[in-house]
N, C-alpha and C. Protein backbone atom coordinates (compact mmCIF):
# COMPACT_ATOMS: atom_id res chain seq x y z
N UNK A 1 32.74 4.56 -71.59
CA UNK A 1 31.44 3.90 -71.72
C UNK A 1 31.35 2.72 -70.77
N UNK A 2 30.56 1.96 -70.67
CA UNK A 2 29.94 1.02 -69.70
C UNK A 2 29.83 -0.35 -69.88
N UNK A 3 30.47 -0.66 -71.47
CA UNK A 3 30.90 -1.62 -72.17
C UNK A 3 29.09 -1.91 -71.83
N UNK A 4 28.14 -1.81 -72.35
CA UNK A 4 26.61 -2.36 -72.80
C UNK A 4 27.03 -1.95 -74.18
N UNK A 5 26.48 -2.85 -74.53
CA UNK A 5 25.97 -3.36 -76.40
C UNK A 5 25.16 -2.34 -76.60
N UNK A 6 25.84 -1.35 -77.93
CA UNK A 6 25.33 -0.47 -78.25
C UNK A 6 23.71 -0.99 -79.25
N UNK A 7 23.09 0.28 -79.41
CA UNK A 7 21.98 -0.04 -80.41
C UNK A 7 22.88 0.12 -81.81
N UNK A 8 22.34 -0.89 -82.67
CA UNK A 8 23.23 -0.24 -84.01
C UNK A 8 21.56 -1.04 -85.24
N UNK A 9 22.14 -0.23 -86.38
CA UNK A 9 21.40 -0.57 -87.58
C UNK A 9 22.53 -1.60 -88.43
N UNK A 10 22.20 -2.73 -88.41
CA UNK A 10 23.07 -3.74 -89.34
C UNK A 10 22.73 -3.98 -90.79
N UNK A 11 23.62 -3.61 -91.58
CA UNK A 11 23.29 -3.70 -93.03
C UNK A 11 24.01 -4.79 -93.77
N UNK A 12 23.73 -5.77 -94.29
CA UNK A 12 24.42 -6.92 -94.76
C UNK A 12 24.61 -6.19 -96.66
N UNK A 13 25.50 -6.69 -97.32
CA UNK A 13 25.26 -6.39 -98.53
C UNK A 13 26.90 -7.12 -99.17
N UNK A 14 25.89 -7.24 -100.31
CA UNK A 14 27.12 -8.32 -100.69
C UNK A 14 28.48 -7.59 -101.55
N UNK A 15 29.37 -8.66 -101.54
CA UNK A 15 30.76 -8.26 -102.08
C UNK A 15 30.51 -8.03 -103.57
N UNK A 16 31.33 -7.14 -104.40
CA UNK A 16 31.33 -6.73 -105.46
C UNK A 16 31.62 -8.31 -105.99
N UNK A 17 31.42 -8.63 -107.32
CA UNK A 17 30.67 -7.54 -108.15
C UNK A 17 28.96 -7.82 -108.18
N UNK A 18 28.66 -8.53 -107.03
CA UNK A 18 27.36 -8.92 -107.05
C UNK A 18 26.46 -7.04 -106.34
N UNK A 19 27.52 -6.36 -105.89
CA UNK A 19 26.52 -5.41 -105.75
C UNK A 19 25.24 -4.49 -106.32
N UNK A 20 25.17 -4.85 -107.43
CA UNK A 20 23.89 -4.51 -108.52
C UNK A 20 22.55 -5.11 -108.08
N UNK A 21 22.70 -6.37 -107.11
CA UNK A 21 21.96 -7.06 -106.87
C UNK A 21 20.98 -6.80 -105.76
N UNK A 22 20.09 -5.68 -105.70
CA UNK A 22 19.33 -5.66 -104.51
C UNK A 22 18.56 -6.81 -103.81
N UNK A 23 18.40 -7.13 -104.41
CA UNK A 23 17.56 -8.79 -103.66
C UNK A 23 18.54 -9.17 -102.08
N UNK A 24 19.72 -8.92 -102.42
CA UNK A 24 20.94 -9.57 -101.58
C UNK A 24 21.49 -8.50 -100.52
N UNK A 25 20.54 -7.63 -100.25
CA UNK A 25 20.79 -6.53 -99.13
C UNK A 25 20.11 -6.89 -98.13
N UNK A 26 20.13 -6.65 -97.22
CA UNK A 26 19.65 -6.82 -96.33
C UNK A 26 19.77 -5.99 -94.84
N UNK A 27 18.77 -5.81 -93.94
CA UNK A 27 19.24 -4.34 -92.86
C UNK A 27 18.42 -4.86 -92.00
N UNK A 28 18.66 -4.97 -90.38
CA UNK A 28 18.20 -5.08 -89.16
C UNK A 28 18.76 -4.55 -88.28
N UNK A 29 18.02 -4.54 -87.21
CA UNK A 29 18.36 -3.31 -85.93
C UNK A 29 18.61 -4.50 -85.08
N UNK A 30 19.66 -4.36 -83.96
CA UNK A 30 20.23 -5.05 -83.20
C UNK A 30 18.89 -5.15 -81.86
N UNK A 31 19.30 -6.32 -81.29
CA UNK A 31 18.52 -6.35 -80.25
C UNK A 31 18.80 -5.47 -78.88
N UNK A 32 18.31 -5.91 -77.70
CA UNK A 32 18.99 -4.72 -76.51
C UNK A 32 20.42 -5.34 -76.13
N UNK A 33 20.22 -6.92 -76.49
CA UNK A 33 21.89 -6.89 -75.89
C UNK A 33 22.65 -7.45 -76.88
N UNK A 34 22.68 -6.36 -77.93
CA UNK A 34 23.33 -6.31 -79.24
C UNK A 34 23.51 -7.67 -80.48
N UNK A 35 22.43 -8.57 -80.00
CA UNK A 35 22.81 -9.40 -81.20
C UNK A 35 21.61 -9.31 -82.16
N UNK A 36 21.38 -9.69 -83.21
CA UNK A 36 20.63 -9.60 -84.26
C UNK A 36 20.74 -10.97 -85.03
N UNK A 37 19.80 -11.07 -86.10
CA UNK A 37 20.17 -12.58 -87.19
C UNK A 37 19.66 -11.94 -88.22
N UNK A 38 20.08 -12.64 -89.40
CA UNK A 38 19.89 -12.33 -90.80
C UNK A 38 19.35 -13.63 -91.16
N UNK A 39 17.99 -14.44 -91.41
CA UNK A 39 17.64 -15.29 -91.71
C UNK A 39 17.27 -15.55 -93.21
N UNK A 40 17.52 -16.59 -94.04
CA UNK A 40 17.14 -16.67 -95.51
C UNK A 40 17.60 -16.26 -96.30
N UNK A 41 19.16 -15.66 -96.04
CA UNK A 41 19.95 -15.33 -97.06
C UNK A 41 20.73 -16.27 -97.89
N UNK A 42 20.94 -15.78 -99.33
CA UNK A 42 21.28 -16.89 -99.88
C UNK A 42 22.86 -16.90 -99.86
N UNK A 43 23.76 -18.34 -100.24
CA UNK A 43 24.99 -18.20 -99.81
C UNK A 43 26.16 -17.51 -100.74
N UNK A 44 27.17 -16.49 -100.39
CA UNK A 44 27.81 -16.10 -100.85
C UNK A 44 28.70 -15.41 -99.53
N UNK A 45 29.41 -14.32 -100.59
CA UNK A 45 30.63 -13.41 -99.64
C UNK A 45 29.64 -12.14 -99.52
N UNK A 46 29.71 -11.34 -97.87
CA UNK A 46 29.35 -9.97 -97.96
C UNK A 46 29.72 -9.64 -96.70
N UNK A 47 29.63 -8.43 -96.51
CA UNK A 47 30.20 -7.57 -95.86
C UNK A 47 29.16 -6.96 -94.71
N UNK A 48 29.14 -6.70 -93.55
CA UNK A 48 28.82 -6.62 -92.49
C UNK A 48 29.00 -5.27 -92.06
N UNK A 49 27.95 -4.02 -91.82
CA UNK A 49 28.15 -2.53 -91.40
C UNK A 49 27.26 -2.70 -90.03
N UNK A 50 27.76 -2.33 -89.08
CA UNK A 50 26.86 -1.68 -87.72
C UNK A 50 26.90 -0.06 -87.75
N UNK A 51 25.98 0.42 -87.97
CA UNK A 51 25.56 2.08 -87.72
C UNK A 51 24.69 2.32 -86.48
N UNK A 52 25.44 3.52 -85.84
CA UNK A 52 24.48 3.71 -84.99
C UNK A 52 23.17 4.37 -85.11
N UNK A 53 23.46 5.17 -86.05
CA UNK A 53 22.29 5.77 -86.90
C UNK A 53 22.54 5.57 -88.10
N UNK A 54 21.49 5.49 -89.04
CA UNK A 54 21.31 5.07 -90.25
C UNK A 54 20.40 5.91 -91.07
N UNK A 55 20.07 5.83 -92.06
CA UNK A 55 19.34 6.55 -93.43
C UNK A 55 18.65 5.57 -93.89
N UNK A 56 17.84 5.69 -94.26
CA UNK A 56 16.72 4.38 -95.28
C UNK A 56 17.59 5.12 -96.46
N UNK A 57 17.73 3.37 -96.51
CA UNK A 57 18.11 3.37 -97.98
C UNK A 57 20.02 3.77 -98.45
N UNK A 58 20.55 4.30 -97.56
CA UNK A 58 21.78 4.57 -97.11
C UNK A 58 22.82 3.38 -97.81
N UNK A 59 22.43 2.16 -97.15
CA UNK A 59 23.31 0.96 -97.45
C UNK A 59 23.31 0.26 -98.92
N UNK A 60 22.46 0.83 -99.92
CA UNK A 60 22.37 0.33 -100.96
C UNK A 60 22.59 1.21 -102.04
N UNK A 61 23.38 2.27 -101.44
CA UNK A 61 24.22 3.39 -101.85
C UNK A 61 25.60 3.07 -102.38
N UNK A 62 26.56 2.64 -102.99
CA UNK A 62 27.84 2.26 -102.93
C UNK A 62 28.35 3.27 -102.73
N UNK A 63 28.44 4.60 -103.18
CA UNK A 63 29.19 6.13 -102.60
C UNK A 63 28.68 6.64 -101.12
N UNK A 64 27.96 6.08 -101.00
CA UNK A 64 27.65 6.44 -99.07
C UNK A 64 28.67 5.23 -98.65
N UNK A 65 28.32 4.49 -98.57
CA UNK A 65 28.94 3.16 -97.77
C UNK A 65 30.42 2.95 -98.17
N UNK A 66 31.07 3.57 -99.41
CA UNK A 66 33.08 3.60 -99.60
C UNK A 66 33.29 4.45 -98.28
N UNK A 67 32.85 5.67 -97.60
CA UNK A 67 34.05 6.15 -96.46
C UNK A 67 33.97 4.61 -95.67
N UNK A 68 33.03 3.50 -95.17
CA UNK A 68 33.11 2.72 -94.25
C UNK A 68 33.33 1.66 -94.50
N UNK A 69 34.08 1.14 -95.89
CA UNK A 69 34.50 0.15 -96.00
C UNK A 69 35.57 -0.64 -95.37
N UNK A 70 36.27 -0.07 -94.84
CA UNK A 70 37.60 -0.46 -93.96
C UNK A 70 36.51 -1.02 -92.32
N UNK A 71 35.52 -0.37 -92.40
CA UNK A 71 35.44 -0.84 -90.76
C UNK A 71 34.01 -2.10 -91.21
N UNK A 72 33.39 -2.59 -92.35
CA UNK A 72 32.59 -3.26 -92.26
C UNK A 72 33.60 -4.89 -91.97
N UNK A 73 32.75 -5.72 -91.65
CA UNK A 73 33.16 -7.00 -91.17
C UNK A 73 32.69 -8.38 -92.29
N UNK A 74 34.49 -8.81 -93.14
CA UNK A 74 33.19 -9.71 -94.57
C UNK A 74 32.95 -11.09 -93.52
N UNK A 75 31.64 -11.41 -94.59
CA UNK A 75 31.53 -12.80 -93.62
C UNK A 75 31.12 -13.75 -94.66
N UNK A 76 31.07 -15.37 -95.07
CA UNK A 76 30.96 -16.11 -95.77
C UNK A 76 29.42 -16.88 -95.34
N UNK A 77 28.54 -17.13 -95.78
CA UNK A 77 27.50 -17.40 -95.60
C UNK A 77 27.18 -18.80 -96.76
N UNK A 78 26.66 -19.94 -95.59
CA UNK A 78 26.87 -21.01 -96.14
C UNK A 78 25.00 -21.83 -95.88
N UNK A 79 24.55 -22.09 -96.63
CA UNK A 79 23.40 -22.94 -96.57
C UNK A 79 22.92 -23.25 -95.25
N UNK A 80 22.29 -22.67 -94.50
CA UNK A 80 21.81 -22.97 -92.87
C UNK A 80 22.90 -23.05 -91.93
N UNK A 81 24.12 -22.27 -92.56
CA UNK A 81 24.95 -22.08 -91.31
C UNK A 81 24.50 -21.01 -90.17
N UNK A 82 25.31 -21.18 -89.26
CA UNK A 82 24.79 -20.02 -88.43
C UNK A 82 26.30 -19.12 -88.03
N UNK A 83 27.00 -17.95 -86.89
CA UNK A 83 27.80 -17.98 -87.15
C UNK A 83 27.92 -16.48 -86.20
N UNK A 84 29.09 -16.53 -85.28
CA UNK A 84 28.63 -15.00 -84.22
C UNK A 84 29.79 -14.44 -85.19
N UNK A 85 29.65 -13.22 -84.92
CA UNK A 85 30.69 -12.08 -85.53
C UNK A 85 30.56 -10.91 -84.38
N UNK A 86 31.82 -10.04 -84.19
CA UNK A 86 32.31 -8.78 -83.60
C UNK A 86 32.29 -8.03 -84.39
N UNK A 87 31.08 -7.22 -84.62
CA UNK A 87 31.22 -5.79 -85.02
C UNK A 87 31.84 -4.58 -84.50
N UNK A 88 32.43 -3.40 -85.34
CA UNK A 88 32.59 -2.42 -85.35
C UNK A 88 31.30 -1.29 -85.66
N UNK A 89 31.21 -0.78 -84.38
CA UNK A 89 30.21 0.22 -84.52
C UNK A 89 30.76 1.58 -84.96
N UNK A 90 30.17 1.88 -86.05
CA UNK A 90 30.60 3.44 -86.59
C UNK A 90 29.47 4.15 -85.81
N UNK A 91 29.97 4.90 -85.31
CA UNK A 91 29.21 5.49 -84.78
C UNK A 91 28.69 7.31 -85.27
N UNK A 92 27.40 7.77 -85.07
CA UNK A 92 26.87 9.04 -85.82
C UNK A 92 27.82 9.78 -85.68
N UNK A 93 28.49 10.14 -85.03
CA UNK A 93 29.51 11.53 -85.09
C UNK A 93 30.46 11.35 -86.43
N UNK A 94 30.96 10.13 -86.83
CA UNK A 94 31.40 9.79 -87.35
C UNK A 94 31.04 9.55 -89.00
N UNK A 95 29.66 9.95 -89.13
CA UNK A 95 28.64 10.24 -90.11
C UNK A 95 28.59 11.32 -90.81
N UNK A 96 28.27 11.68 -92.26
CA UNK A 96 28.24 13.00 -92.34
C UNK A 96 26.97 13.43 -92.33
């Protein structure tokens, strides 16, 4: 590849056991040169998925989203912090 910033679908969602909590999901599409923001989230622990393709509604699945738990990225989210992160892109082949 050509090392350009892939397109990906970013799904934020929080760490167990708050996962019951839909309010606290959250999903955006990356920009062209791969960065994105999650604005107005409230503070806690969650976990970070880049897909290259995605499903509505996919990420608020907990049995879709266990095969990709090893490759999401956790991140700590603090009252108007801000904060870059390196994603792992799963990419569709890799999808079922």
């Amino acid at each position: 590849r050509d090392h350009q910033p892939a397109a990906a679908t970013v799904f934020l969602v929080p760490n167990p056991p708050r996962r019951n909590r839909q309010d606290l999901y959250s999903m955006k599409a990356t920009k062209a040169d791969g960065t994105f923001s999650l604005l107005g989230l409230p503070p806690g622990d969650f976990k970070l998925f880049a897909f290259e393709e995605a499903e509505p509604g996919m990420w608020s699945d907990p049995s879709v989203l266990q095969p990709y738990e090893a490759k999401g990225q956790g991140i700590h989210i603090d009252d108007g912090g801000s904060q870059s992160v390196q994603l792992e892109l799963i990419p569709a082949e890799a999808q079922p």
